[in-house]
C-alpha atoms as a PDB file:
ATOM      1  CA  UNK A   1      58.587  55.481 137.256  1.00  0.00           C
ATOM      2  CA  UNK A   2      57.406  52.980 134.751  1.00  0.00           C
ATOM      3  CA  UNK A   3      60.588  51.284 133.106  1.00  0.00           C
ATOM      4  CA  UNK A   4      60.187  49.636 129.784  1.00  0.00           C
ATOM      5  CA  UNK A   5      61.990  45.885 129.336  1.00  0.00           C
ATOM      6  CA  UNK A   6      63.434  46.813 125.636  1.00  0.00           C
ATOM      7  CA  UNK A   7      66.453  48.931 127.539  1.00  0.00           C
ATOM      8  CA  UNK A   8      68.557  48.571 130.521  1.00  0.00           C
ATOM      9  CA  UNK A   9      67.127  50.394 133.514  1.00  0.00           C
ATOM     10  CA  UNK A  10      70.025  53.174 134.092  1.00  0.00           C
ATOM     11  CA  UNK A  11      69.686  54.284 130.536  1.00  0.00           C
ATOM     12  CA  UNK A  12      65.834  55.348 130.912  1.00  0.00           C
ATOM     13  CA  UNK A  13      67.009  56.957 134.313  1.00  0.00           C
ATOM     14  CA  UNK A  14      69.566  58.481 132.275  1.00  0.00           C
ATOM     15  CA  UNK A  15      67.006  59.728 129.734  1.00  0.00           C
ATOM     16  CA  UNK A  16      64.930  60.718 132.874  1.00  0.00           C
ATOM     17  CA  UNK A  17      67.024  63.235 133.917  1.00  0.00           C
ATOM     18  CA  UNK A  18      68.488  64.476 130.796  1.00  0.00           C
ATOM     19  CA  UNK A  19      64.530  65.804 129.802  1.00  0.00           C
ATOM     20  CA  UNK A  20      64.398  66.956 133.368  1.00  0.00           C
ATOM     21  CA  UNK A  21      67.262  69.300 132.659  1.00  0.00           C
ATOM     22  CA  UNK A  22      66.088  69.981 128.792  1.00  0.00           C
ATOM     23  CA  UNK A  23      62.655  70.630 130.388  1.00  0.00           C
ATOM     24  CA  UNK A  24      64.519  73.183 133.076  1.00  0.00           C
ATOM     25  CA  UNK A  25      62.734  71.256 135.640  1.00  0.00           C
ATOM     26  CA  UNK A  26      66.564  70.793 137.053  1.00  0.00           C
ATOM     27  CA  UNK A  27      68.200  73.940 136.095  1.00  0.00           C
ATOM     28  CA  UNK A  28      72.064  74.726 135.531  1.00  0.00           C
ATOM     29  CA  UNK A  29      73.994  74.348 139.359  1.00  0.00           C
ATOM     30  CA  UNK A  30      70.866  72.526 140.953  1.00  0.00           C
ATOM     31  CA  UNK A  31      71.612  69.798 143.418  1.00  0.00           C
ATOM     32  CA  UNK A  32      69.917  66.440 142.058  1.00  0.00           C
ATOM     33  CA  UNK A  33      68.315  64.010 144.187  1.00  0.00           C
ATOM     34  CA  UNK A  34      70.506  61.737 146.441  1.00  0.00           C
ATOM     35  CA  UNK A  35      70.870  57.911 144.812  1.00  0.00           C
ATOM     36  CA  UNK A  36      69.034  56.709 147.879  1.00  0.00           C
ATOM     37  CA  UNK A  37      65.780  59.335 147.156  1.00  0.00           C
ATOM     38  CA  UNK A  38      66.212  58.743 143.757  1.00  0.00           C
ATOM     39  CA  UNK A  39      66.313  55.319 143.690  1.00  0.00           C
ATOM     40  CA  UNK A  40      63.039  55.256 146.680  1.00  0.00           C
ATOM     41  CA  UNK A  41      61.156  57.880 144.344  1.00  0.00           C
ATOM     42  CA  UNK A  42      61.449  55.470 141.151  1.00  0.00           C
ATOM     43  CA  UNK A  43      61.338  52.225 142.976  1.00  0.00           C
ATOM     44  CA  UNK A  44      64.106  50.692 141.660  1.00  0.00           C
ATOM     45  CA  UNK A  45      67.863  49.668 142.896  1.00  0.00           C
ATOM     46  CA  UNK A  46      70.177  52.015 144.053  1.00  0.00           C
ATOM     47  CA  UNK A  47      73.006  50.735 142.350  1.00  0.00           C
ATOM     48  CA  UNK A  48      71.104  51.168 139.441  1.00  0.00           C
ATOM     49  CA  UNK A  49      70.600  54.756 140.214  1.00  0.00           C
ATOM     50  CA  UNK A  50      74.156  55.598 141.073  1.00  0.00           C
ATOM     51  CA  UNK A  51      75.459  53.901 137.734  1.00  0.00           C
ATOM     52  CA  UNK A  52      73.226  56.456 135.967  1.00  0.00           C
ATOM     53  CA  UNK A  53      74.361  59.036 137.966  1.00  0.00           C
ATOM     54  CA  UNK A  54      78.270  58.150 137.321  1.00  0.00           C
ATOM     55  CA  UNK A  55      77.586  57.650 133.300  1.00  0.00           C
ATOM     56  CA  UNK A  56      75.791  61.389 133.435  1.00  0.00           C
ATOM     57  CA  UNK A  57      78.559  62.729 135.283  1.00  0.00           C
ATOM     58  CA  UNK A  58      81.176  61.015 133.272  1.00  0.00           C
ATOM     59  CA  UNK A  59      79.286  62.885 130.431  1.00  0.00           C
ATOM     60  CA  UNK A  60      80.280  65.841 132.184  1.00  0.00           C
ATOM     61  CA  UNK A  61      76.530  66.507 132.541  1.00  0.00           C
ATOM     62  CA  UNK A  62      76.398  66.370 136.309  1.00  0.00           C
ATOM     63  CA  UNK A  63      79.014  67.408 138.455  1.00  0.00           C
ATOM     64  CA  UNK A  64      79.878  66.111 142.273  1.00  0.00           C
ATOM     65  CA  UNK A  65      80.973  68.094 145.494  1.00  0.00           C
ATOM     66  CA  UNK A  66      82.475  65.735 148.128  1.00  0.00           C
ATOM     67  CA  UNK A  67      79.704  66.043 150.904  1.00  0.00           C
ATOM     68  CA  UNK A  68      77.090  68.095 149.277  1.00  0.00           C
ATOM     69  CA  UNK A  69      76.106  65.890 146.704  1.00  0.00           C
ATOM     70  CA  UNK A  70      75.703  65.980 142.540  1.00  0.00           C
ATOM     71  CA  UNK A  71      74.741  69.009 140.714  1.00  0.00           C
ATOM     72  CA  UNK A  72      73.697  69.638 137.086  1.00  0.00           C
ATOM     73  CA  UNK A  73      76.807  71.332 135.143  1.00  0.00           C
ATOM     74  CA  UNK A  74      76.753  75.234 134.469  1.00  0.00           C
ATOM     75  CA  UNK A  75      78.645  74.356 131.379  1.00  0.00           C
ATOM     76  CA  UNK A  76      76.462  76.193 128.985  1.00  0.00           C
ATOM     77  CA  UNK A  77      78.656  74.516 125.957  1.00  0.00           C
ATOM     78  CA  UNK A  78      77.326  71.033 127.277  1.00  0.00           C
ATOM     79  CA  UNK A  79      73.958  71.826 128.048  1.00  0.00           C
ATOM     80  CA  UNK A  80      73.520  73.037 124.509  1.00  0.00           C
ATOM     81  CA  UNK A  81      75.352  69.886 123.002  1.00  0.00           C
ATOM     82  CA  UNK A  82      72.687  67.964 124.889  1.00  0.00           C
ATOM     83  CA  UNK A  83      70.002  69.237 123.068  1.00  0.00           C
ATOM     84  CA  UNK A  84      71.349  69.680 119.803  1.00  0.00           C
ATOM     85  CA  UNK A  85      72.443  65.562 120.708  1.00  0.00           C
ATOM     86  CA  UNK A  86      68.089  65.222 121.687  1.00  0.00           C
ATOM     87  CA  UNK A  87      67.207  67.370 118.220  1.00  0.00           C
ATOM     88  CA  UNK A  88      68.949  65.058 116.166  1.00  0.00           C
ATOM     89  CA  UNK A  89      67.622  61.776 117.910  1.00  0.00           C
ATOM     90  CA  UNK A  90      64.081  62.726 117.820  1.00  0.00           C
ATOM     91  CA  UNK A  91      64.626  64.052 114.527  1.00  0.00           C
ATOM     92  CA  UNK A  92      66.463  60.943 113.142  1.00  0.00           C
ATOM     93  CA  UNK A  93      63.364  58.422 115.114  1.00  0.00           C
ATOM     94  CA  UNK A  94      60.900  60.411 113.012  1.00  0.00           C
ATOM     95  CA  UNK A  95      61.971  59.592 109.694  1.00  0.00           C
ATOM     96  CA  UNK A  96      63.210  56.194 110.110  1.00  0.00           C
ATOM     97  CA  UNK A  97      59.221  55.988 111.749  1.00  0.00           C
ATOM     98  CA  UNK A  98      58.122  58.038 108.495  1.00  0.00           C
ATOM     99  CA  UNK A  99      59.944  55.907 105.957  1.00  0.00           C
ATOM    100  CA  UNK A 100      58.826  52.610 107.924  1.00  0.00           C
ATOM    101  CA  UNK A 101      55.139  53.359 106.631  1.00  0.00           C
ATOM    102  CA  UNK A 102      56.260  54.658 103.160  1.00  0.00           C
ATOM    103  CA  UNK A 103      57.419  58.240 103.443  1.00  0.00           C
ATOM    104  CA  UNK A 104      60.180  59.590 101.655  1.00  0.00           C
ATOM    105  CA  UNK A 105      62.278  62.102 103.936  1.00  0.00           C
ATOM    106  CA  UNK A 106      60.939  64.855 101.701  1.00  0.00           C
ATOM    107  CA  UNK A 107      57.675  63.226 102.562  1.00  0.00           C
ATOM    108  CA  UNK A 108      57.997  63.413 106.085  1.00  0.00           C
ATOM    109  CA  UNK A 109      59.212  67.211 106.684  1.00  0.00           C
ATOM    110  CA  UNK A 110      56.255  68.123 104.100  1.00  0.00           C
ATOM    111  CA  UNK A 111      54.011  66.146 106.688  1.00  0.00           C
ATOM    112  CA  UNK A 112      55.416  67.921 109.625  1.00  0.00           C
ATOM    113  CA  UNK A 113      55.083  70.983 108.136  1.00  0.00           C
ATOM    114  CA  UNK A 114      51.288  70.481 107.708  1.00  0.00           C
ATOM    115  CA  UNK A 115      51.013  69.003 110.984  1.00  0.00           C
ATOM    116  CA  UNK A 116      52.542  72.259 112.522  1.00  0.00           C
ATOM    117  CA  UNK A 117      50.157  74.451 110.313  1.00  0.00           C
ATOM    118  CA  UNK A 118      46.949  72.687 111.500  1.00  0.00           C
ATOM    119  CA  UNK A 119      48.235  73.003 115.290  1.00  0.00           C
ATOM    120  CA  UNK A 120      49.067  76.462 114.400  1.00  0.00           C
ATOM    121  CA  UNK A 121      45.817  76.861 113.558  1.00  0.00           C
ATOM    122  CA  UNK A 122      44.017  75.573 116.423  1.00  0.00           C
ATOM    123  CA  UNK A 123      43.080  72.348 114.238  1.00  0.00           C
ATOM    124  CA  UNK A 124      44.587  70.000 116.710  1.00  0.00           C
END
């Protein structure tokens, strides 16, 4: 995994998995990696790993089972709070992106909307 120096590591790991599970890559009851695997497979610290892996848990987004390791939650309530929580970020990134080279919010969504259209209609 390629980190990026603008944010601590154990936030993009966070991110990681968080589109993992939007994606259903990791579905609901899955076991995730073990920090040690995890931490091998992205090259980076496993302390690093396992304080990701306590803040998603803490988020009530993974869940732990002494000996068999962490699991993603089956709590459909917090798996769709997580991606109404993603909606709104991406959303929000847009238009503050949008105004930054002098869109209105109106603006933006009209852009959007065309942008949608033309992929729509195999204009990519």
């Amino acid at each position: 995994m390629n980190f990026s120096e603008d944010r601590p590591i154990y936030l993009q790991i966070m991110d990681y998995i968080i589109q993992e599970i939007l994606q259903e890559h990791l579905k609901s009851g899955e076991k995730v990696l073990a920090v040690r695997e995890m931490a091998l497979e992205m090259t980076t610290n496993p302390n690093t790993v396992q304080r990701a892996l306590q803040e998603l848990e803490r988020l009530k987004i993974l869940y732990s089972v002494r000996g068999k390791g962490r699991f993603v939650t089956n709590d459909q309530e917090v798996l769709i709070a997580l991606k109404k929580s993603k909606k709104e970020e991406i959303a929000k990134e847009y238009l503050i992106k949008m105004e930054r080279i002098g869109f209105s919010n109106r603006e933006a969504i009209e852009e959007i909307k065309h942008f949608i259209e033309e992929k729509e209609n195999g204009n990519d």
